[in-house]
Protein backbone atom coordinates (compact mmCIF):
# COMPACT_ATOMS: atom_id res chain seq x y z
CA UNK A 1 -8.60 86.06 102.53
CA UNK A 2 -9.40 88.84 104.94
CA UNK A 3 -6.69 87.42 107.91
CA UNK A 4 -4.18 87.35 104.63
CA UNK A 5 -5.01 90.74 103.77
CA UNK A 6 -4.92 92.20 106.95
CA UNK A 7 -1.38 90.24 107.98
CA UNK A 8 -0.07 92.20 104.48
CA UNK A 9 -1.10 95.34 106.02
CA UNK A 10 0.87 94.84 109.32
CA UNK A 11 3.79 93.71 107.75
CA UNK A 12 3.88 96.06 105.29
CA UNK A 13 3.26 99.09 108.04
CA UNK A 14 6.17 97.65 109.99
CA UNK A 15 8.49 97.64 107.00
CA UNK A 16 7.17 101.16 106.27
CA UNK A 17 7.89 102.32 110.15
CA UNK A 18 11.23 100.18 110.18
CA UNK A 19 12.28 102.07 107.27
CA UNK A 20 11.64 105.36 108.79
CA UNK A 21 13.15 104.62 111.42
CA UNK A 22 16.37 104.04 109.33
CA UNK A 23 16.13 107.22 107.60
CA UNK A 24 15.51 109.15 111.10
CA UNK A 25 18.40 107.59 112.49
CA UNK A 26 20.72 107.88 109.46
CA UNK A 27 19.59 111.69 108.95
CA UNK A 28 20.38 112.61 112.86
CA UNK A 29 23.98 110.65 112.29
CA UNK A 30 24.79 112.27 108.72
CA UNK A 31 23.73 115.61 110.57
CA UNK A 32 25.87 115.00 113.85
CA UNK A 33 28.79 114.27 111.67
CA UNK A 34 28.24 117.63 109.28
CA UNK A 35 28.22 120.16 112.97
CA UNK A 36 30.67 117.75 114.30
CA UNK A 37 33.12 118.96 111.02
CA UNK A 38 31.62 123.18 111.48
């Protein structure tokens, strides 16, 4: 139960990080693009 619990939390931190790290990457393109077209 607690090696079951504690593989949840990993995963679910590296979805949470992984996900982050999509927004963060998406923000800096969506923001390139926006001074790209000023």
């Amino acid at each position: 139960m607690i090696t079951l619990l504690k593989f949840d939390t990993e995963s679910f931190s590296f979805f949470w990080i992984s996900s982050w790290n999509l927004v963060i990457t998406f923000l800096k393109f969506h923001i390139e693009n926006v001074l790209g077209i000023w």
